[in-house]
C-alpha atoms as a PDB file:
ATOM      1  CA  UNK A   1     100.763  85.945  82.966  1.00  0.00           C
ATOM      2  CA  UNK A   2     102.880  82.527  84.112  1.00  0.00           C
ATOM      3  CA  UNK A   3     101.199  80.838  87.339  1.00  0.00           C
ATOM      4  CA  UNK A   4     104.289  81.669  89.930  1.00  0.00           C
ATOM      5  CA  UNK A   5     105.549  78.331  91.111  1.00  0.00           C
ATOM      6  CA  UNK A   6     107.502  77.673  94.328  1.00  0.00           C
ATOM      7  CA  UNK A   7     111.457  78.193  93.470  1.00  0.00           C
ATOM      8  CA  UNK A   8     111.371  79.314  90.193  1.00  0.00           C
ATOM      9  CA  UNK A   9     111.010  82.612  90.765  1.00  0.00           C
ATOM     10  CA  UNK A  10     114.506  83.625  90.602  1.00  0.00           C
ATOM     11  CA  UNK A  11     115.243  88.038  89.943  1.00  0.00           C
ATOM     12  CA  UNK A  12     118.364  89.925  90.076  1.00  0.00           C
ATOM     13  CA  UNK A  13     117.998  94.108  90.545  1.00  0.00           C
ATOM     14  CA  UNK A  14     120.932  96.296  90.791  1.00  0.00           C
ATOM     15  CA  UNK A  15     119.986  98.753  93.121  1.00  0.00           C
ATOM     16  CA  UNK A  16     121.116 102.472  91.632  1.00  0.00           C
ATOM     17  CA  UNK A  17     121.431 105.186  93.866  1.00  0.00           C
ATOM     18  CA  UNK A  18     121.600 108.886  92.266  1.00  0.00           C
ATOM     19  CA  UNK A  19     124.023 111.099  94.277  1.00  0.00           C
ATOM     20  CA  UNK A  20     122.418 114.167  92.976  1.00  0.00           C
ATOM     21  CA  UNK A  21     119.637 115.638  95.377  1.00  0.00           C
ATOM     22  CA  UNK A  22     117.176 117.730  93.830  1.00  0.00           C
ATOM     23  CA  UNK A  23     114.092 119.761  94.585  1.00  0.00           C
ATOM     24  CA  UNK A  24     110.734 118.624  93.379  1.00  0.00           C
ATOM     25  CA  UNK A  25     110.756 121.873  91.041  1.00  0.00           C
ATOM     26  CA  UNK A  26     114.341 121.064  90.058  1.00  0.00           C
ATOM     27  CA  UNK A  27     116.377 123.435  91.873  1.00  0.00           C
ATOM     28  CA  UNK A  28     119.225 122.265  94.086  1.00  0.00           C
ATOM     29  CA  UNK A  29     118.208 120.920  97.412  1.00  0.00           C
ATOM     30  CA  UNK A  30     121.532 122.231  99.176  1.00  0.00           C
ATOM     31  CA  UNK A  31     120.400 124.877 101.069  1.00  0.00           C
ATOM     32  CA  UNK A  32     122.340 128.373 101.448  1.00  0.00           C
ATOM     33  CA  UNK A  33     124.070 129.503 104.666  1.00  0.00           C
ATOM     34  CA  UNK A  34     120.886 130.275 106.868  1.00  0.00           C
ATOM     35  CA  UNK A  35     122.791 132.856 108.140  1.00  0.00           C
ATOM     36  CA  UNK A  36     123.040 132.486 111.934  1.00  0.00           C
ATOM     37  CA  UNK A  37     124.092 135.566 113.618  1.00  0.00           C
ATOM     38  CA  UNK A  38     127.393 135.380 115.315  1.00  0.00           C
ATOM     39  CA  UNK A  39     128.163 137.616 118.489  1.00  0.00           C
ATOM     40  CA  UNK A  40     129.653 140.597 117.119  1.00  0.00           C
ATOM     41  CA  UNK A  41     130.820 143.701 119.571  1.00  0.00           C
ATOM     42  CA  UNK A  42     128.187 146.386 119.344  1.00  0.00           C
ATOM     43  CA  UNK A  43     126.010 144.666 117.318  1.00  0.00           C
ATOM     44  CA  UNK A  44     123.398 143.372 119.375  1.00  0.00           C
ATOM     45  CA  UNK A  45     120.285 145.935 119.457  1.00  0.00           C
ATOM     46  CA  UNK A  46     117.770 145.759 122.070  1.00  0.00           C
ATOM     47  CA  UNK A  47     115.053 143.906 122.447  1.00  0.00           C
ATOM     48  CA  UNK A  48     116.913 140.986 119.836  1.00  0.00           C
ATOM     49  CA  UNK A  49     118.159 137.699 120.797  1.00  0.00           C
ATOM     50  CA  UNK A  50     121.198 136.813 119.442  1.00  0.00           C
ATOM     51  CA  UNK A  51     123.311 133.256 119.922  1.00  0.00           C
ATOM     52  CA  UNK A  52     125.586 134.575 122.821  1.00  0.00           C
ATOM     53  CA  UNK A  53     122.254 134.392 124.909  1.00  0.00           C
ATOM     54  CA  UNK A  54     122.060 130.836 124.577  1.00  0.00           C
ATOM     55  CA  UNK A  55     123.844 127.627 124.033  1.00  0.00           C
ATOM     56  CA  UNK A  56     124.753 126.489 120.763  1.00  0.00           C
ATOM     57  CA  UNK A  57     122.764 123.745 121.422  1.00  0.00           C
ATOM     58  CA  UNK A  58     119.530 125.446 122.613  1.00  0.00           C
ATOM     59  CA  UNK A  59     120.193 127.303 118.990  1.00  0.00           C
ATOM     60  CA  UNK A  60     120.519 123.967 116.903  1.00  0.00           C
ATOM     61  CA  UNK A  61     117.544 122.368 118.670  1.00  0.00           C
ATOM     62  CA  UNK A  62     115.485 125.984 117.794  1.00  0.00           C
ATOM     63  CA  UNK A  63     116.229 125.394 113.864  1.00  0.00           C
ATOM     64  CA  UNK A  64     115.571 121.405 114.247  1.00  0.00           C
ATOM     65  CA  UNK A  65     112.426 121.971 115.681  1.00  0.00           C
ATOM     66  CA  UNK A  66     111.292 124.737 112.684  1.00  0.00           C
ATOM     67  CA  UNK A  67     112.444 122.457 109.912  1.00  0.00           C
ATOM     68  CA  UNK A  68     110.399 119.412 111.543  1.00  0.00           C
ATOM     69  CA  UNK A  69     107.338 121.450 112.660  1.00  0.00           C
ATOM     70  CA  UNK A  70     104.553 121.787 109.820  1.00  0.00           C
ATOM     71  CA  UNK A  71     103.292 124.982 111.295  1.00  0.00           C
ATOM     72  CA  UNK A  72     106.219 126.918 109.666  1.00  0.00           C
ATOM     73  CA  UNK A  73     106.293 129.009 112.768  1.00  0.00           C
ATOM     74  CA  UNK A  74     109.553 131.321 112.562  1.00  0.00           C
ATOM     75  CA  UNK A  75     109.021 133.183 115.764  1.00  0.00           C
ATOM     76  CA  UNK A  76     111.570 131.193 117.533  1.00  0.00           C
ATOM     77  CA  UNK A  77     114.117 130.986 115.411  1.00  0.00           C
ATOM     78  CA  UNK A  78     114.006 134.067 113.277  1.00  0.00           C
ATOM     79  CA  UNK A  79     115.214 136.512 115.466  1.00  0.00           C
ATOM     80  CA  UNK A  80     118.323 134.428 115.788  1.00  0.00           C
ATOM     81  CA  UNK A  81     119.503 134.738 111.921  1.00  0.00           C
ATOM     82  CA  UNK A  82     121.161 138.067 110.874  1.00  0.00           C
ATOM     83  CA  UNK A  83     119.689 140.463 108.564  1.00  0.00           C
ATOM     84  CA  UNK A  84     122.127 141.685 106.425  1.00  0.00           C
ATOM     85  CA  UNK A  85     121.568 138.948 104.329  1.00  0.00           C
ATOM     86  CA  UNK A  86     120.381 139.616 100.552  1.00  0.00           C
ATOM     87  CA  UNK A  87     117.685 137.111 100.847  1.00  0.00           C
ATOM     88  CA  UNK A  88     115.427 137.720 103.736  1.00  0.00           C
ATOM     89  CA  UNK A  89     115.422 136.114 106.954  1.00  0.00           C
ATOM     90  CA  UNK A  90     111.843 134.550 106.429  1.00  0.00           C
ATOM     91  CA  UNK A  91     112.437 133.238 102.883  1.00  0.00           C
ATOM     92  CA  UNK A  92     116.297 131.634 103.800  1.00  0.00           C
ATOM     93  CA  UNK A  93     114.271 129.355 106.765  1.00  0.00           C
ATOM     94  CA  UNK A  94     111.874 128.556 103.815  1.00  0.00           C
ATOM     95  CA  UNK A  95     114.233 127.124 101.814  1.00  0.00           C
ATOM     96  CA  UNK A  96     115.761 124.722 105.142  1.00  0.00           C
ATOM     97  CA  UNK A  97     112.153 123.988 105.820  1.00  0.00           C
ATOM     98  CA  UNK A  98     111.665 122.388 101.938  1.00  0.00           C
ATOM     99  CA  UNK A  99     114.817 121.129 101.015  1.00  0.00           C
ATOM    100  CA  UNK A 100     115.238 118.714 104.783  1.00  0.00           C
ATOM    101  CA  UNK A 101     111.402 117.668 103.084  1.00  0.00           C
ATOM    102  CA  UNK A 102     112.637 117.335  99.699  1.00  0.00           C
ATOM    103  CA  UNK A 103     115.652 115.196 100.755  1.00  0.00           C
ATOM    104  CA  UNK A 104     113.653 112.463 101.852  1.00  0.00           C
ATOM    105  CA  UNK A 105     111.026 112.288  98.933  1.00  0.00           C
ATOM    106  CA  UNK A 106     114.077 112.311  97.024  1.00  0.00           C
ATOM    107  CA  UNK A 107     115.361 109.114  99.114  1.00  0.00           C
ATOM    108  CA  UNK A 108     111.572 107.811  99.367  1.00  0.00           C
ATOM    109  CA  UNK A 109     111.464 107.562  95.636  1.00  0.00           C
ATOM    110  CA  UNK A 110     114.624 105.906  94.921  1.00  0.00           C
ATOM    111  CA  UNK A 111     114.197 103.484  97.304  1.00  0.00           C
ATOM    112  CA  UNK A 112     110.486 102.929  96.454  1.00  0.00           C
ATOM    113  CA  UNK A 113     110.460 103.016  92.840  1.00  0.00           C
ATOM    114  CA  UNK A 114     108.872 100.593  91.819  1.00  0.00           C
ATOM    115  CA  UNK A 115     106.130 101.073  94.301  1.00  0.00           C
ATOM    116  CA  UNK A 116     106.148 104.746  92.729  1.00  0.00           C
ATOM    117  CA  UNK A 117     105.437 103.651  89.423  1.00  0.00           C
ATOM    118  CA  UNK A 118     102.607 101.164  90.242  1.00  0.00           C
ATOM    119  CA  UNK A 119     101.021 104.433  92.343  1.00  0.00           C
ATOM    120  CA  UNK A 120     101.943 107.065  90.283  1.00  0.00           C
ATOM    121  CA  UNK A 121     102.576 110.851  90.993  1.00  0.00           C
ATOM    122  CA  UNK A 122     100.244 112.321  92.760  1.00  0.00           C
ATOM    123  CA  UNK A 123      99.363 109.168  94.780  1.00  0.00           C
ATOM    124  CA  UNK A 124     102.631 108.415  95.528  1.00  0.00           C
ATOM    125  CA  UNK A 125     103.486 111.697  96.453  1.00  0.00           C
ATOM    126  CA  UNK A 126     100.813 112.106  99.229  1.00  0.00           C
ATOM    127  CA  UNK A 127     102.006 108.733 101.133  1.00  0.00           C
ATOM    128  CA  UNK A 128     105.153 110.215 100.750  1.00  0.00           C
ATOM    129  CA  UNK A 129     104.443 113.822 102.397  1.00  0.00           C
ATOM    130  CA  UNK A 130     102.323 112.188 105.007  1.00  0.00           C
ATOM    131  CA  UNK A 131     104.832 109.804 106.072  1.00  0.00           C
ATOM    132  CA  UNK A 132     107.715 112.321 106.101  1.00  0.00           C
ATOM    133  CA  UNK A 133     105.303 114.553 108.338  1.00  0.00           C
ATOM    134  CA  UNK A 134     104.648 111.622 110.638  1.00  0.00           C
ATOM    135  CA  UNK A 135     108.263 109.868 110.575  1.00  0.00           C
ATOM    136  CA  UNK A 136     111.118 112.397 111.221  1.00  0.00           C
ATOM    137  CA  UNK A 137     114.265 111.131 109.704  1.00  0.00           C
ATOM    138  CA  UNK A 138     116.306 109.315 112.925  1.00  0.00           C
ATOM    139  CA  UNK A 139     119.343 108.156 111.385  1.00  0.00           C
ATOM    140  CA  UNK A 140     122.152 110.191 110.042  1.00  0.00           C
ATOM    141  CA  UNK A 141     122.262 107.908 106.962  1.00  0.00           C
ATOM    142  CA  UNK A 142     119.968 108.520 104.920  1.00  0.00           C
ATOM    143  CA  UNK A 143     119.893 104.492 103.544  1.00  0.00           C
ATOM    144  CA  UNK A 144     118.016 104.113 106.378  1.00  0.00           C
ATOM    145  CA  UNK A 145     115.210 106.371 105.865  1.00  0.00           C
ATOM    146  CA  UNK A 146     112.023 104.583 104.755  1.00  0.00           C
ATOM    147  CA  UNK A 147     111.998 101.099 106.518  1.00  0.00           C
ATOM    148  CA  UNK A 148     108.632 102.303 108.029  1.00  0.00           C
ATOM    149  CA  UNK A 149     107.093 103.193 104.561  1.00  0.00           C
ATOM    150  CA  UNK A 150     105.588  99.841 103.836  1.00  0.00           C
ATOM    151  CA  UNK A 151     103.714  99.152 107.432  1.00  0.00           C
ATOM    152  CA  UNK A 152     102.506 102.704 107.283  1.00  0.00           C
ATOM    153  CA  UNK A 153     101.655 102.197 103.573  1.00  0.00           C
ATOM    154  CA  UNK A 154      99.051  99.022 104.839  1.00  0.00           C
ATOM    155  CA  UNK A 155      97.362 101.196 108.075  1.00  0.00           C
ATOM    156  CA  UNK A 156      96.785 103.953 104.946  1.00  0.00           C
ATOM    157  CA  UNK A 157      95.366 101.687 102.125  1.00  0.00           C
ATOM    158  CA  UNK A 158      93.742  99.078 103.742  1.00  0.00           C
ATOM    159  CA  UNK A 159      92.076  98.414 100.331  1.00  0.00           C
ATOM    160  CA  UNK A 160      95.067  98.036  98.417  1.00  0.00           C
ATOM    161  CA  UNK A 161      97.368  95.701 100.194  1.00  0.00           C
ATOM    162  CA  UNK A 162      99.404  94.654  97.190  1.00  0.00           C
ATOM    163  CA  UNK A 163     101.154  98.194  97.987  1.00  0.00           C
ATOM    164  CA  UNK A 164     102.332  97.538 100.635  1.00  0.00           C
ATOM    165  CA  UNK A 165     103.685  94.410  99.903  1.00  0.00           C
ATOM    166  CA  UNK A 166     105.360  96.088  96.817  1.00  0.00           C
ATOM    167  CA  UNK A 167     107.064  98.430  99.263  1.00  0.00           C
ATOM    168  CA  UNK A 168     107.958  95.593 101.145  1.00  0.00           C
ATOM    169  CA  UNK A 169     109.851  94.187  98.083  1.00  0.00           C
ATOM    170  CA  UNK A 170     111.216  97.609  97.122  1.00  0.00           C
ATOM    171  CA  UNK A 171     113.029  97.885 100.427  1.00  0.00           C
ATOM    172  CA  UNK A 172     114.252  94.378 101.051  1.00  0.00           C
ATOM    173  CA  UNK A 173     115.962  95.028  97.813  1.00  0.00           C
ATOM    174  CA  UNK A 174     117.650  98.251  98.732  1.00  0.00           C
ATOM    175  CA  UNK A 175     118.428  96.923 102.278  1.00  0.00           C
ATOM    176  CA  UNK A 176     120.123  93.717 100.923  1.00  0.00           C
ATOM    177  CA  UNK A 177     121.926  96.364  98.709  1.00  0.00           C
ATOM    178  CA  UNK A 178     123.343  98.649 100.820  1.00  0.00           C
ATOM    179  CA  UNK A 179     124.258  95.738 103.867  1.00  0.00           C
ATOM    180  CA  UNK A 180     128.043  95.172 104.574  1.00  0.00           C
ATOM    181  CA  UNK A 181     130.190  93.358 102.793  1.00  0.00           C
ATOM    182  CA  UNK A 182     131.707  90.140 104.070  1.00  0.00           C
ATOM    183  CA  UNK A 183     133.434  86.768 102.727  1.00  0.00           C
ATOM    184  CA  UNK A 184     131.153  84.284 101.563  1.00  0.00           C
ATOM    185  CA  UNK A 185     131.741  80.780 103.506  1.00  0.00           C
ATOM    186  CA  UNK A 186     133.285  78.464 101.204  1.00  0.00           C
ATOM    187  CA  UNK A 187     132.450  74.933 100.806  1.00  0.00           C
ATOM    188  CA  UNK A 188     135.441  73.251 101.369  1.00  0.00           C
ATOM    189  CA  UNK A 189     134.823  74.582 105.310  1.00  0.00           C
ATOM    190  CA  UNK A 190     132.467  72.968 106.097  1.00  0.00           C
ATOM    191  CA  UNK A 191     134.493  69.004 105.268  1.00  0.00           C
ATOM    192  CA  UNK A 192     136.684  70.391 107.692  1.00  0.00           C
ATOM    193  CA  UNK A 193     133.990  69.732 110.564  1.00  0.00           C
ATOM    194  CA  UNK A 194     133.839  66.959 112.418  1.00  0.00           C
ATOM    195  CA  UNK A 195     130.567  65.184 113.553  1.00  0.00           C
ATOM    196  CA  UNK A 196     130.685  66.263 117.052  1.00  0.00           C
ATOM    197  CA  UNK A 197     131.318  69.848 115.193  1.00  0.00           C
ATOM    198  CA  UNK A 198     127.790  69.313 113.270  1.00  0.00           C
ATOM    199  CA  UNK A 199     125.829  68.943 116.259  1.00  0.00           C
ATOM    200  CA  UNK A 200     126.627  72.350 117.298  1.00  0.00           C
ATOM    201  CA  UNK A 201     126.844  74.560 114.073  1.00  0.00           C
ATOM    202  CA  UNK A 202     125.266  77.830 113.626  1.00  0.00           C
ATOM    203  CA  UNK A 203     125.049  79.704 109.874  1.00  0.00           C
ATOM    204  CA  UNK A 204     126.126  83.549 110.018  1.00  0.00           C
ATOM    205  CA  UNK A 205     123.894  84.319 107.021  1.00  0.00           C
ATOM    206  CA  UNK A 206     125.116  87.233 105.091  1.00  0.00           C
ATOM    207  CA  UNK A 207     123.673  90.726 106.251  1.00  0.00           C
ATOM    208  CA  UNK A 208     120.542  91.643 104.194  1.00  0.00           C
ATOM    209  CA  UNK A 209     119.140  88.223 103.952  1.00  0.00           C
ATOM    210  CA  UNK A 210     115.808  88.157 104.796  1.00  0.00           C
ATOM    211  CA  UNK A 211     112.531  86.467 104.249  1.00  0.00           C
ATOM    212  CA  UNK A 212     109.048  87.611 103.299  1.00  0.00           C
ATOM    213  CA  UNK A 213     105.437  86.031 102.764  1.00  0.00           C
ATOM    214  CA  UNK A 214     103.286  88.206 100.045  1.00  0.00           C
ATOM    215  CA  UNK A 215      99.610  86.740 100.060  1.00  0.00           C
ATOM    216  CA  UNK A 216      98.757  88.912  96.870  1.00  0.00           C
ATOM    217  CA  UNK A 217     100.328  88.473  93.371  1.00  0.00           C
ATOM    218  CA  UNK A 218     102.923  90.898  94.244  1.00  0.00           C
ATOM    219  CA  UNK A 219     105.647  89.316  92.188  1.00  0.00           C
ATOM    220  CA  UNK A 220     103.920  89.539  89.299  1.00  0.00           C
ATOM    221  CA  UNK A 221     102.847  93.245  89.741  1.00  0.00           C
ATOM    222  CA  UNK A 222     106.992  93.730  90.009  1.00  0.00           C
ATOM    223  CA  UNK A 223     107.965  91.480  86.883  1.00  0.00           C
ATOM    224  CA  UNK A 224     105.760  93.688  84.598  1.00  0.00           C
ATOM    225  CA  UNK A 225     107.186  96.853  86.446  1.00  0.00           C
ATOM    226  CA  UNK A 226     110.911  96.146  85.740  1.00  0.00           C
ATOM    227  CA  UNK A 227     110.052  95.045  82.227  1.00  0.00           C
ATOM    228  CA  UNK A 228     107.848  98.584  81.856  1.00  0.00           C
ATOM    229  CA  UNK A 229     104.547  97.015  81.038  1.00  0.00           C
ATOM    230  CA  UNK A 230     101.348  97.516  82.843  1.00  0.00           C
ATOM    231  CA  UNK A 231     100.745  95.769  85.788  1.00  0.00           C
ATOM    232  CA  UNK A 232      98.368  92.553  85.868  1.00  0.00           C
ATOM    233  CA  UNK A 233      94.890  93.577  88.324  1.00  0.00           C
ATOM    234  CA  UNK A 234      95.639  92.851  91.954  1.00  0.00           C
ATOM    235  CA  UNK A 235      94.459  89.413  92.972  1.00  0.00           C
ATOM    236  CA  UNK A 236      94.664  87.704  96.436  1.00  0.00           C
ATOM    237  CA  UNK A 237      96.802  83.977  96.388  1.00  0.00           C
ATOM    238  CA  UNK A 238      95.385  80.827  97.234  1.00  0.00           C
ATOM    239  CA  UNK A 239      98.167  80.552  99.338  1.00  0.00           C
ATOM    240  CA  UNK A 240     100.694  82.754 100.693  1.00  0.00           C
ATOM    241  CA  UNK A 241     104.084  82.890  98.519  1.00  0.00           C
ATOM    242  CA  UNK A 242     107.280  82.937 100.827  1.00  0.00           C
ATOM    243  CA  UNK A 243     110.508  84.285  99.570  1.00  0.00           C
ATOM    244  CA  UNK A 244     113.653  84.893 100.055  1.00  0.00           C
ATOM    245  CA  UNK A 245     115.831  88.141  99.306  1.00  0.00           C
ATOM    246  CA  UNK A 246     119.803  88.710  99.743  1.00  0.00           C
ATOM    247  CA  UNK A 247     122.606  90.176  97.778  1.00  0.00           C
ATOM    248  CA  UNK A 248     124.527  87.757  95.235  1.00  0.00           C
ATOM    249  CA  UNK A 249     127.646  89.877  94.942  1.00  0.00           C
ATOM    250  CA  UNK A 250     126.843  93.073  93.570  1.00  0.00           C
ATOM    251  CA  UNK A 251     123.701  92.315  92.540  1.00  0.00           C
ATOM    252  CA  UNK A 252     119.797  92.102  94.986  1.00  0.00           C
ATOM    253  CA  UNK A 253     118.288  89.005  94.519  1.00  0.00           C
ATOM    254  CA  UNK A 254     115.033  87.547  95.519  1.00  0.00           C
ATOM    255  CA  UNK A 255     113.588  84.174  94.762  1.00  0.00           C
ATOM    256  CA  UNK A 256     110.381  82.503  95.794  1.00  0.00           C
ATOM    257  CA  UNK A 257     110.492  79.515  98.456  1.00  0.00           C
ATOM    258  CA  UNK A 258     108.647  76.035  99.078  1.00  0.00           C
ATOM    259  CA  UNK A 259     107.101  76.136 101.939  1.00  0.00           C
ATOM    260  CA  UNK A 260     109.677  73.592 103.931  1.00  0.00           C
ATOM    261  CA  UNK A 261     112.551  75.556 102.717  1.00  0.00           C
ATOM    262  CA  UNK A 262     111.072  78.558 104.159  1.00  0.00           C
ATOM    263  CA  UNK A 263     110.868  76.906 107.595  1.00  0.00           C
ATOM    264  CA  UNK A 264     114.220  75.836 107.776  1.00  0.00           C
ATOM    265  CA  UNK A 265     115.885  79.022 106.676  1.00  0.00           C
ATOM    266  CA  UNK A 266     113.465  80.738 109.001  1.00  0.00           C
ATOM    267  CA  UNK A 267     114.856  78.756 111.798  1.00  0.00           C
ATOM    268  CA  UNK A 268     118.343  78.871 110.865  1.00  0.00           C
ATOM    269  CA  UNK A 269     117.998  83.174 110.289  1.00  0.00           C
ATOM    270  CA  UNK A 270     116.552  83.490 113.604  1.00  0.00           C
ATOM    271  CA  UNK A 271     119.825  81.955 115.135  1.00  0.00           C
ATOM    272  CA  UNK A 272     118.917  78.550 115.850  1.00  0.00           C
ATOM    273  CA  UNK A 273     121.267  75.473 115.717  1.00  0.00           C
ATOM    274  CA  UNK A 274     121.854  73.056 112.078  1.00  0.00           C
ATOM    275  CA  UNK A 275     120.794  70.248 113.747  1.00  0.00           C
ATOM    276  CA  UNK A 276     118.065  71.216 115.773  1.00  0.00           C
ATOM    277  CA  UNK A 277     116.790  73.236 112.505  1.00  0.00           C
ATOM    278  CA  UNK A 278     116.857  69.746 111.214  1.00  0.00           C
ATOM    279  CA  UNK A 279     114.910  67.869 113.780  1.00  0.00           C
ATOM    280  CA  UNK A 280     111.791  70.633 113.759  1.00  0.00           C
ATOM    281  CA  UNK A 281     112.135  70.132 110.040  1.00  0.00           C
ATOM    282  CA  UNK A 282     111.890  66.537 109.987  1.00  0.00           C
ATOM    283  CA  UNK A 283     108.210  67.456 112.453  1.00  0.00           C
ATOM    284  CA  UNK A 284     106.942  69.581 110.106  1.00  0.00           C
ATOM    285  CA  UNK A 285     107.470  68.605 107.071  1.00  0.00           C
ATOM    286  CA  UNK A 286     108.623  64.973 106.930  1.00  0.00           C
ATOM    287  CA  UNK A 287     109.592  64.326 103.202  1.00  0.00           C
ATOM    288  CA  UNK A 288     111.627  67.145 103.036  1.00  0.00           C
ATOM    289  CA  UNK A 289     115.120  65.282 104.830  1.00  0.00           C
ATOM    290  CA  UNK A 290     116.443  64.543 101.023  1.00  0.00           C
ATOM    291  CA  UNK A 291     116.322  68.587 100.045  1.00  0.00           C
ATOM    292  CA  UNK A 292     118.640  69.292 103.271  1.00  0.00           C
ATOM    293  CA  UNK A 293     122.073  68.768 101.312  1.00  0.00           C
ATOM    294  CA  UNK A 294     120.439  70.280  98.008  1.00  0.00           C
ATOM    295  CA  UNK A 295     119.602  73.484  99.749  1.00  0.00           C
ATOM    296  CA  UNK A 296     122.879  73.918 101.819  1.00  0.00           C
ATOM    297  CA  UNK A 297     124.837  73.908  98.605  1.00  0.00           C
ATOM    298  CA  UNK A 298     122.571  75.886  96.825  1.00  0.00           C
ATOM    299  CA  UNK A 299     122.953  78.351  99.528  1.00  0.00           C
ATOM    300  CA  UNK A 300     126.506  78.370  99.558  1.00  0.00           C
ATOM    301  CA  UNK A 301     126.858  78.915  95.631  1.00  0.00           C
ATOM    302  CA  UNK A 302     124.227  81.831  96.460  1.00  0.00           C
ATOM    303  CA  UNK A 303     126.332  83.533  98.728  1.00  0.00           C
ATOM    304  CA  UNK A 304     123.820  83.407 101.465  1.00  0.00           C
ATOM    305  CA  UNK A 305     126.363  82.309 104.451  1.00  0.00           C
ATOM    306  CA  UNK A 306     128.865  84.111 105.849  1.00  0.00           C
ATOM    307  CA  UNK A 307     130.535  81.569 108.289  1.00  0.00           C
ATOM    308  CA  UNK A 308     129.725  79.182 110.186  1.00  0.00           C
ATOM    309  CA  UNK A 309     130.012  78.847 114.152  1.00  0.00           C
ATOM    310  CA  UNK A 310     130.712  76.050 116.507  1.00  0.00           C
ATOM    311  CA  UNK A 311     130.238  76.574 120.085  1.00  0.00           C
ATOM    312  CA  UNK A 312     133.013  79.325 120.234  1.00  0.00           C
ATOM    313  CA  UNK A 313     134.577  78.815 117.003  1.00  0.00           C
ATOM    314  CA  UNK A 314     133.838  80.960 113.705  1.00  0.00           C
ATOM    315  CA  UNK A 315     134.900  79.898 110.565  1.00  0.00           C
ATOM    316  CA  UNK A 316     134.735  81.968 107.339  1.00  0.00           C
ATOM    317  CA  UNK A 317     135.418  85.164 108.628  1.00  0.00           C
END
């Protein structure tokens, strides 16, 4: 396997998302009409509870709390669905109960699929059912189910941290994916600024861009994933890799970083002035003034920036 050098690690991934949602035994994970009894004239016997004794939001929050509960405790809910139903009361719930679980493996595994492969089935599979136990889904797009996976995939597998970092890569990927759309910041914008302009410039990097440090050989583990060969044994770096991850159009792209570029587009992501960025640079890491003009057009024909700000001003979008 290559030694991974700083900046030469350069990988595209389009990110495909299957609209199809499916069951892990391969039935449809739509569920049925759970049937929820409406008030009807003469139709409530006594004894049963029916939804004109409560709100409709007492009723909702009943079914929410069955789906998310691993007890499968029906008691509350069940005398509030309507018998008449072919499929009984107890089994319809059932099928709520599985598909809200089977939804997010679904999403879980398309998001982490590479992280799936390295694991496998059955492991992958548990770390998914435990974390959809432990992390109810909060957002109604699904997209953003799963940014938890890869911390909670390091506190379980201690002993395997290369997974995590995996994840990690997996879901900057998808994130730098799915992010909004803007204008790229052309070049020609940026003659347009005058030197008392410079001293005050921010960079609106495009959403998605992010940055990550992987102290394992992580980036090889993915390079013989996407190319479907087996994975190279995990080994620990000498020294941590940073790298960098955004969308180039339509396409993900990550790429690993030298150390002093990492700095300065950590400084710049986090909101901080060009020319201050500039100055820390020059502190900590002193030969690296000459790569400044290098790495701002390199960024630019990478898409990275979005526009660029000047006091109040925005240009580029």
């Amino acid at each position: 396997m290559a030694t991974i050098r700083c900046g030469q690690q350069h990988d595209r991934t389009r990110r495909q998302h299957s609209a199809a949602a499916r069951l892990a035994d391969g039935t449809c994970a739509r569920a049925p009409h759970c049937g929820l009894m409406r008030p009807q004239a003469g139709r409530k016997h006594a004894g049963a509870l029916t939804m004109s004794d409560m709100s409709l939001a007492e009723t909702q929050a009943r079914l929410k709390a069955y789906i998310l509960d691993t007890s499968k405790d029906t008691a509350p809910v069940l005398p509030l669905l309507d018998g008449s139903f072919g499929l009984a009361r107890d089994a319809r719930l059932a099928v709520y109960h599985r598909a809200y679980r089977a939804r997010l493996r679904d999403a879980l595994g398309t998001v982490f699929e590479r992280t799936w492969i390295y694991l496998g089935d059955d492991e992958f599979g548990r770390e998914a059912e435990r974390y959809i136990e432990q992390t109810p889904s909060l957002s109604p797009n699904l997209r953003d189910y799963g940014h938890r996976f890869p911390d909670d995939l390091a506190g379980s597998m201690p002993a395997d941290p290369e997974v995590s970092e995996l994840a990690r890569m997996d879901w900057l990927l998808h994130d730098a994916f799915d992010a909004p759309n803007r204008p790229r910041l052309q070049a020609d914008a940026l003659t347009q600024l005058s030197d008392t302009d410079w001293e005050h410039v921010k960079f609106i990097f495009m959403p998605g861009t992010a940055l990550a440090t992987f102290a394992w050989n992580t980036i090889e583990v993915w390079h013989a994933l996407d190319q479907q060969l087996t994975p190279p044994p995990a080994r620990a770096l000498p020294h941590a890799l940073p790298c960098l991850f955004w969308r180039n159009d339509k396409q993900s792209s990550f790429r690993s970083l030298s150390a002093a570029e990492h700095f300065m587009l950590d400084m710049l992501l986090a909101g901080n002035g060009y020319a201050m960025s500039c100055s820390m640079l020059a502190e900590r890491h002193p030969d690296a003034a000459g790569f400044i003009g290098p790495w701002l057009q390199r960024w630019l024909s990478e898409g990275l920036i979005s526009a660029v700000a000047t006091g109040e001003a925005v240009t580029g979008r």
